[in-house]
C-alpha atoms as a PDB file:
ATOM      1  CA  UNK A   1      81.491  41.483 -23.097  1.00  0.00           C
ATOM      2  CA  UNK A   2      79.898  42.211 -19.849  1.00  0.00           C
ATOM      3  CA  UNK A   3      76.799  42.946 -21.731  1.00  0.00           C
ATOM      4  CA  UNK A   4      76.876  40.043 -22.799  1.00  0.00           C
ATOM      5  CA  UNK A   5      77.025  38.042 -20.210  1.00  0.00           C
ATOM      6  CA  UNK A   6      74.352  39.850 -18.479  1.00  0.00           C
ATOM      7  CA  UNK A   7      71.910  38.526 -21.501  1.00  0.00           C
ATOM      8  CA  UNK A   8      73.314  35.407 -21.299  1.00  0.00           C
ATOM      9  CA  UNK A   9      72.552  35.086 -17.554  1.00  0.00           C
ATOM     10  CA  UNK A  10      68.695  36.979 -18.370  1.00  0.00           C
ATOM     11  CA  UNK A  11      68.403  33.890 -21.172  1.00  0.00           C
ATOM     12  CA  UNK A  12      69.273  31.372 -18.555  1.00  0.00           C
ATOM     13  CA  UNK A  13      66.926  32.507 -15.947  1.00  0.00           C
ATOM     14  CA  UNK A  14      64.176  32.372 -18.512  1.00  0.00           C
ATOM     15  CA  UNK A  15      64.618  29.069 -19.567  1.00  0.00           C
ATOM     16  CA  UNK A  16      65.584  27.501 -15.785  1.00  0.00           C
ATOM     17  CA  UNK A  17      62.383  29.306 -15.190  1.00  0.00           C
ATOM     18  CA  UNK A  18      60.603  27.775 -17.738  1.00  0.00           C
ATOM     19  CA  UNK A  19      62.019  24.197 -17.259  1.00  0.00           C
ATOM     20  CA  UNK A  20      60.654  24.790 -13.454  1.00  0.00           C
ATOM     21  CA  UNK A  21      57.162  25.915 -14.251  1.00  0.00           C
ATOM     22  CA  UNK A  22      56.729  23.340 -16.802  1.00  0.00           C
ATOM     23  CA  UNK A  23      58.190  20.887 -14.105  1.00  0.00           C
ATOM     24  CA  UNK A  24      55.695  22.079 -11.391  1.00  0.00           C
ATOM     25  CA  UNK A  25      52.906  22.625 -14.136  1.00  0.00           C
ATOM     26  CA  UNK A  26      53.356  18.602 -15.288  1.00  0.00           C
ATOM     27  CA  UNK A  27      53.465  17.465 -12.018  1.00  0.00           C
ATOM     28  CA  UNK A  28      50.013  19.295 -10.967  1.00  0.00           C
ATOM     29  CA  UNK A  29      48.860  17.526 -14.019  1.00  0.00           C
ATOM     30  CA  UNK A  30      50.025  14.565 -13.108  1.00  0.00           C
ATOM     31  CA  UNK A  31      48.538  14.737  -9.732  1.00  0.00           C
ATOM     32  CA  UNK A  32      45.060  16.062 -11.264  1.00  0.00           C
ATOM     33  CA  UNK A  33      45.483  12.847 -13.766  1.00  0.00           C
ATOM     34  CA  UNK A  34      46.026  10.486 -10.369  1.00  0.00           C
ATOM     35  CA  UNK A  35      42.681  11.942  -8.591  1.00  0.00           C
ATOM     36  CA  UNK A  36      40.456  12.014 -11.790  1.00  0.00           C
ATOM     37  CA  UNK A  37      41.537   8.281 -12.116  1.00  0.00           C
ATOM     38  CA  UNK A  38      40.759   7.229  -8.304  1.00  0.00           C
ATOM     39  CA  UNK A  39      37.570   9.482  -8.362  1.00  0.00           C
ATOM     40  CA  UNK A  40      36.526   7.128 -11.375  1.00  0.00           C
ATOM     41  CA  UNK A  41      37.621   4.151  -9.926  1.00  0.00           C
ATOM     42  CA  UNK A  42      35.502   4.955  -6.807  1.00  0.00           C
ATOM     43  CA  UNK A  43      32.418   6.214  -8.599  1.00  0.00           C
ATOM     44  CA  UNK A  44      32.115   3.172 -10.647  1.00  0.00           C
ATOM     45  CA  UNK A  45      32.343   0.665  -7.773  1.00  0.00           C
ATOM     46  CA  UNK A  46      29.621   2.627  -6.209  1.00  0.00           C
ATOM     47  CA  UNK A  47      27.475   2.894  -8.982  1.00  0.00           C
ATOM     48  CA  UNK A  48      27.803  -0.885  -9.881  1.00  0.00           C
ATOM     49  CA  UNK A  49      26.887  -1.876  -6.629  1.00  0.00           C
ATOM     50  CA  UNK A  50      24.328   0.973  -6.638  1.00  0.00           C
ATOM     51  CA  UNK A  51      22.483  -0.960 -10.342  1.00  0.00           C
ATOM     52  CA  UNK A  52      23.150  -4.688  -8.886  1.00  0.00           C
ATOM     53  CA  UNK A  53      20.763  -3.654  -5.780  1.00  0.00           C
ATOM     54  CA  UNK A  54      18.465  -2.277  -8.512  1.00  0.00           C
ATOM     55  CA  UNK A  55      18.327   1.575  -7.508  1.00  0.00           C
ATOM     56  CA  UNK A  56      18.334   3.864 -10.331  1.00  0.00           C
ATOM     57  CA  UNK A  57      21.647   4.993 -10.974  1.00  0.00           C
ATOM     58  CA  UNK A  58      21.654   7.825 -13.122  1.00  0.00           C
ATOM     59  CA  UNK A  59      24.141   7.962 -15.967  1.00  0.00           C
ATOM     60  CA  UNK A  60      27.180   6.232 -16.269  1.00  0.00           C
ATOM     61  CA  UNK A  61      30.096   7.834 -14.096  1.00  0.00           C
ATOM     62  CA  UNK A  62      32.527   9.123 -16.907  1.00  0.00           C
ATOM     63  CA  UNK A  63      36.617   9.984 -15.929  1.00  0.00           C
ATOM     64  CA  UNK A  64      37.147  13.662 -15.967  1.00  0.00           C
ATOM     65  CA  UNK A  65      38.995  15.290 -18.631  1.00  0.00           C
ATOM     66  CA  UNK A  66      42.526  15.942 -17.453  1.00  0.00           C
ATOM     67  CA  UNK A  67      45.126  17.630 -20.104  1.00  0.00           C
ATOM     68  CA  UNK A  68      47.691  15.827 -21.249  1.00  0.00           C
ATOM     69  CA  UNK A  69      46.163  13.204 -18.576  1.00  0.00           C
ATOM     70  CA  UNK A  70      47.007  10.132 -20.977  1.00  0.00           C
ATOM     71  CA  UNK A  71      49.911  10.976 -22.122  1.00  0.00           C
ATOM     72  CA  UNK A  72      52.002  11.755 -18.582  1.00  0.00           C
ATOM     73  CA  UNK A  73      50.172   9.097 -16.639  1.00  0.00           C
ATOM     74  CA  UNK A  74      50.067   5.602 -17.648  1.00  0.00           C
ATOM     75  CA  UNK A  75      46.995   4.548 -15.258  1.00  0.00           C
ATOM     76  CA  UNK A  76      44.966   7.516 -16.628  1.00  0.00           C
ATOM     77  CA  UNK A  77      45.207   6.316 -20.518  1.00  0.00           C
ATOM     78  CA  UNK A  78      44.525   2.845 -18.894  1.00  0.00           C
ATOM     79  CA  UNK A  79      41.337   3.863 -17.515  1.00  0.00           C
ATOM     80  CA  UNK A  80      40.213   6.104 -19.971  1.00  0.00           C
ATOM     81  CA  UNK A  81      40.601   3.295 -22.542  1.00  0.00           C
ATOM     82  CA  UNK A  82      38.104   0.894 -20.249  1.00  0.00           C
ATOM     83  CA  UNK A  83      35.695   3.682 -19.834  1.00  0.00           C
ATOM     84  CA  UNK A  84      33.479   2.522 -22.767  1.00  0.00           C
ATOM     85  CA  UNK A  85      33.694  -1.195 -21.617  1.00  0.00           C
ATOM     86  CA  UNK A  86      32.384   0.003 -18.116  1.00  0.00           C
ATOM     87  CA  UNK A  87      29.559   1.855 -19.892  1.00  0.00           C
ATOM     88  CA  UNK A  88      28.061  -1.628 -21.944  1.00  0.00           C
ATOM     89  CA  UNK A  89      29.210  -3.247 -18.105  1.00  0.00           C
ATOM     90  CA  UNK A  90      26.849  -1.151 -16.316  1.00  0.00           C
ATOM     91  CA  UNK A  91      23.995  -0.762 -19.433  1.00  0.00           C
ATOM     92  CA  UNK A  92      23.692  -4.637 -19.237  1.00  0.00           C
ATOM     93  CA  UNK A  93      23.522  -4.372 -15.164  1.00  0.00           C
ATOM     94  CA  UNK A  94      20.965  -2.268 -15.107  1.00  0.00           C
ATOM     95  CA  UNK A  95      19.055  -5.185 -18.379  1.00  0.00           C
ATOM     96  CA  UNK A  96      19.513  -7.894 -16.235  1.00  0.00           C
ATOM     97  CA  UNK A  97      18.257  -6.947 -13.014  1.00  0.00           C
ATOM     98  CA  UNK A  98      15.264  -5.274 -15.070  1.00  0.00           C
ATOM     99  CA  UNK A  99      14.318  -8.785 -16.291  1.00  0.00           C
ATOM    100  CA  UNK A 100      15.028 -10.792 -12.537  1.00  0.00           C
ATOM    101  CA  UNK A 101      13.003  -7.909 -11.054  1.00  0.00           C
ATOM    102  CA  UNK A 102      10.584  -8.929 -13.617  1.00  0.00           C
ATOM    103  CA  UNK A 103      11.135 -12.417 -13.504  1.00  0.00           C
ATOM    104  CA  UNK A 104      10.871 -12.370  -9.436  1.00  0.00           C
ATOM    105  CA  UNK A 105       7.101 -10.458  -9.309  1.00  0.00           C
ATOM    106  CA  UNK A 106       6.082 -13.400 -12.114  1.00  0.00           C
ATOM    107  CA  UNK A 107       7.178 -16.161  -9.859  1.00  0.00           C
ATOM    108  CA  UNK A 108       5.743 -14.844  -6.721  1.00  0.00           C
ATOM    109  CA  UNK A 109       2.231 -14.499  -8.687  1.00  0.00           C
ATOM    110  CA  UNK A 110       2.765 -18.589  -9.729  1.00  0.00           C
ATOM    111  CA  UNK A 111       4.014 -19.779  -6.515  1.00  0.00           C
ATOM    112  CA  UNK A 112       0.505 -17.753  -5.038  1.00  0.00           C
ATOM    113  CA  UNK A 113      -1.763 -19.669  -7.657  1.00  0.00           C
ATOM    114  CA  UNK A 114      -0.601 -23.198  -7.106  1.00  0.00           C
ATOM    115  CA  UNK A 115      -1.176 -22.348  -3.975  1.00  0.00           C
ATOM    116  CA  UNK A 116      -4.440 -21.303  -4.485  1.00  0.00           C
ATOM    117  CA  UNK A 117      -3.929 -17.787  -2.579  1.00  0.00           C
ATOM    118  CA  UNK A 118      -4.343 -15.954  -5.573  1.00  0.00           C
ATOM    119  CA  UNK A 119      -6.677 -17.204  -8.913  1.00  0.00           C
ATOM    120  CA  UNK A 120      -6.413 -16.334 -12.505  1.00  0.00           C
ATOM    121  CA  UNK A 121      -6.752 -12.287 -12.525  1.00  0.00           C
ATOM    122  CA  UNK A 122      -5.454  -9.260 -13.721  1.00  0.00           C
ATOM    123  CA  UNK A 123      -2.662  -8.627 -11.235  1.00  0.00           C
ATOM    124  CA  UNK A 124      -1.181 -12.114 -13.184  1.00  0.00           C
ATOM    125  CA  UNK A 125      -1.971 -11.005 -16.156  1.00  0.00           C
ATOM    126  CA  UNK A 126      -0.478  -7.457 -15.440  1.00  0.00           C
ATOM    127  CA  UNK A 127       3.091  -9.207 -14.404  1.00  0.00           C
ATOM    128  CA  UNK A 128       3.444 -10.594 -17.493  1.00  0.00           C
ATOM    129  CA  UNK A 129       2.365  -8.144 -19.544  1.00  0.00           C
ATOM    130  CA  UNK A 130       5.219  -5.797 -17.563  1.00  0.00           C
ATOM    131  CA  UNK A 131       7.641  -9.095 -18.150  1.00  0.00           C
ATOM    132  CA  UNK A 132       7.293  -9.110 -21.515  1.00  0.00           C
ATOM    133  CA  UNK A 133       7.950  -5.202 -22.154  1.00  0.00           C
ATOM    134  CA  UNK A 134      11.292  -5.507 -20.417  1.00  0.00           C
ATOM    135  CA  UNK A 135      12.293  -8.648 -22.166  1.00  0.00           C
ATOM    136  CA  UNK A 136      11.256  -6.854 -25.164  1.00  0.00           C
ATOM    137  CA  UNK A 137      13.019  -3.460 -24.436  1.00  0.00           C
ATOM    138  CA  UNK A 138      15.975  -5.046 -22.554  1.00  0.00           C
ATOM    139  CA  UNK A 139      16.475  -7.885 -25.152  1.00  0.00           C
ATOM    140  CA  UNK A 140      15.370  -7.572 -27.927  1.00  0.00           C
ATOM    141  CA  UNK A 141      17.388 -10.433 -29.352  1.00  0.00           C
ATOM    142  CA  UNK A 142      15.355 -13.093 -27.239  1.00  0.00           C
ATOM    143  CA  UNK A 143      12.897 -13.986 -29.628  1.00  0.00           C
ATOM    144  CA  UNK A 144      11.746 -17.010 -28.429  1.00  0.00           C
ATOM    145  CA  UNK A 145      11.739 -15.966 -24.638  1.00  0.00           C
ATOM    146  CA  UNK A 146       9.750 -12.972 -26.028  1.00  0.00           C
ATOM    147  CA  UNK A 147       7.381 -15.429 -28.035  1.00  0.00           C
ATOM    148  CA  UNK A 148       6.531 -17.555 -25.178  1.00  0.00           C
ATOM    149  CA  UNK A 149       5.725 -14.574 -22.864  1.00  0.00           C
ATOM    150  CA  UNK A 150       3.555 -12.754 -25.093  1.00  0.00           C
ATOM    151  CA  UNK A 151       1.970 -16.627 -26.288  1.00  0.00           C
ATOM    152  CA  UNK A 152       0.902 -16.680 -21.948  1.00  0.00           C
ATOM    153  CA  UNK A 153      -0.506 -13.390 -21.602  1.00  0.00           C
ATOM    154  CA  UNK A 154      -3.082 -14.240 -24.857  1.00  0.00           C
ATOM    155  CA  UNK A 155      -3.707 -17.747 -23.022  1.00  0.00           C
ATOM    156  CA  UNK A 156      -4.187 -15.965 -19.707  1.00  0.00           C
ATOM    157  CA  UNK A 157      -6.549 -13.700 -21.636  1.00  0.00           C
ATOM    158  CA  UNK A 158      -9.122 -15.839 -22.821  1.00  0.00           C
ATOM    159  CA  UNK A 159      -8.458 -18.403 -19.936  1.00  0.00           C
ATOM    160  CA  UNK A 160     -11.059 -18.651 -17.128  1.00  0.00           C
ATOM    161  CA  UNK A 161      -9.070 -20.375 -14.022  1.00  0.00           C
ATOM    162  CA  UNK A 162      -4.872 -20.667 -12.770  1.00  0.00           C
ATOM    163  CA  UNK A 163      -4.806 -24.235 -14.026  1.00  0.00           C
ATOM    164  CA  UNK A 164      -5.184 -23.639 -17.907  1.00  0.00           C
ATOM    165  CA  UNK A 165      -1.995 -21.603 -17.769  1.00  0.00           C
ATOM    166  CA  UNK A 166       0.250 -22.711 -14.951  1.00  0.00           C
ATOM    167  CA  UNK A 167       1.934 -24.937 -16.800  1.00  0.00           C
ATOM    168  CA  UNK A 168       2.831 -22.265 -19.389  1.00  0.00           C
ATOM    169  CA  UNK A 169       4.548 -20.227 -16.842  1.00  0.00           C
ATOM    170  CA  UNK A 170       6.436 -22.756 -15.351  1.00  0.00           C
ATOM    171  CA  UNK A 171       8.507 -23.767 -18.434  1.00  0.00           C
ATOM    172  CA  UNK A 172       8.676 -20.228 -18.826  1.00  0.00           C
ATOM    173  CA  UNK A 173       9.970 -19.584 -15.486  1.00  0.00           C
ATOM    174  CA  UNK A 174      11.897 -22.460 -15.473  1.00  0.00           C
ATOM    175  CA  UNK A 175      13.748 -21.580 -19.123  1.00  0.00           C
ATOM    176  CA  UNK A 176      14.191 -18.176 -17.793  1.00  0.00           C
ATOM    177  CA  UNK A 177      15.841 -18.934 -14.143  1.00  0.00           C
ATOM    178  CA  UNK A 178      18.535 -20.934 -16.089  1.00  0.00           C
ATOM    179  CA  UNK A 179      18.952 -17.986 -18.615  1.00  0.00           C
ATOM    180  CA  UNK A 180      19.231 -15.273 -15.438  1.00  0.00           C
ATOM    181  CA  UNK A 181      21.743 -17.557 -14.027  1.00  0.00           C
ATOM    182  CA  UNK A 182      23.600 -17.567 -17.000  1.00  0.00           C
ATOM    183  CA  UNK A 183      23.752 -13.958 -17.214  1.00  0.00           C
ATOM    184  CA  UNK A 184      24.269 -13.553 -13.638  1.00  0.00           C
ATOM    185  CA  UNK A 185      27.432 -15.274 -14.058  1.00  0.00           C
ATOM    186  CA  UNK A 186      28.700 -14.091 -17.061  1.00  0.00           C
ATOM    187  CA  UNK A 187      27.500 -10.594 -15.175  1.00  0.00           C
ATOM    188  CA  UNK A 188      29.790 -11.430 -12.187  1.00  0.00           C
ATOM    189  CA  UNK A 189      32.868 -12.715 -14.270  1.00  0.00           C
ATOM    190  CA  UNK A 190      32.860  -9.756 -15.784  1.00  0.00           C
ATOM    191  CA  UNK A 191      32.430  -7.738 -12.825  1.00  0.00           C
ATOM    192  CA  UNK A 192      35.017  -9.324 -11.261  1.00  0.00           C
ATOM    193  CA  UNK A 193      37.753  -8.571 -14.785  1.00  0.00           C
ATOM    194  CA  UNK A 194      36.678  -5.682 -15.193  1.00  0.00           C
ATOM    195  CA  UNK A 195      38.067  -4.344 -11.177  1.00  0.00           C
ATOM    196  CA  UNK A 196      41.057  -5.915 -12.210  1.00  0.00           C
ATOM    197  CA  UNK A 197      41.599  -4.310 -15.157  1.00  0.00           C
ATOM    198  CA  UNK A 198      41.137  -0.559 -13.090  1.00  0.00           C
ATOM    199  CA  UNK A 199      43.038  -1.542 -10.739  1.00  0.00           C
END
């Protein structure tokens, strides 16, 4: 009988033993769970504010794999589940301030032809040119933005002097500012949600 209490007391050891490390071993988890989810949260502040200023940004900050992250810690398999939302958050970004960018070198080159600082020449033809390949690359969908930029640079093309196209590229630069201001909003609503939800 003594015997068998001895094994009985061996068996309990091992299993308090085991209830321990698994203990300890769920709450380093747990922890390692906590600091891969503020890690993200930090990184992707960062590198939204890093695309909005329009520095390159690398790719999109990604929550490290934890083990059995999602399933001991709540915020973890909240964030991991918002991960692909903050990728097409940051993707269209880094589209719109591609096409402002764009947008911003096109109106500088208008505002110096009205003024007469800088006639009909390649540098204008050049900005639109570069214009048009974003709005082409970065949104594809916009036909008819597309349309009327690559409609300019042929008129600039065979055009001799500022006047003959400066009314093209102020609708165009007129259409377009509402547009960007659209997306800018949308941009920043969604900004703005999308903390919230991490948070």
């Amino acid at each position: 009988m003594a015997k068998l209490n001895g094994k009985v007391k061996i068996g309990l050891w091992s299993v308090g033993s085991l209830v321990v490390l698994a203990a300890f071993g769920a709450l380093a988890l747990f922890t390692l769970a906590n600091r891969a989810v503020n890690d993200f949260r930090a990184d992707a502040s960062d590198q939204l504010n890093t695309a909005v200023s329009g520095k390159t940004t690398g790719v999109p900050t990604a929550l490290k794999t934890v083990w059995l992250g999602d399933w001991l810690n709540i915020s973890y398999k909240k964030v991991d589940g918002l991960q692909a939302n903050y990728r097409a958050l940051l993707g269209d970004v880094k589209n719109y301030v591609a096409v402002l960018n764009a947008h911003d070198t096109l109106v500088g080159q208008y505002n110096g032809g009205i003024k007469g600082d800088k006639p009909l020449n390649g540098d204008l033809l050049k900005s639109v040119n570069q214009y048009l390949a974003v709005m082409q690359n970065r949104f594809p969908s916009e036909k008819d933005r597309i349309a009327a930029l690559n409609n300019l640079s042929n008129k600039i093309t065979s055009s001799t002097d500022f006047d003959a196209v400066s009314g093209d590229i102020d609708t165009i630069l007129q259409s377009n500012s509402d547009w960007l201001n659209s997306l800018r909003d949308d941009l920043n609503s969604r900004i703005t949600a999308f903390q919230k939800k991490i948070n």
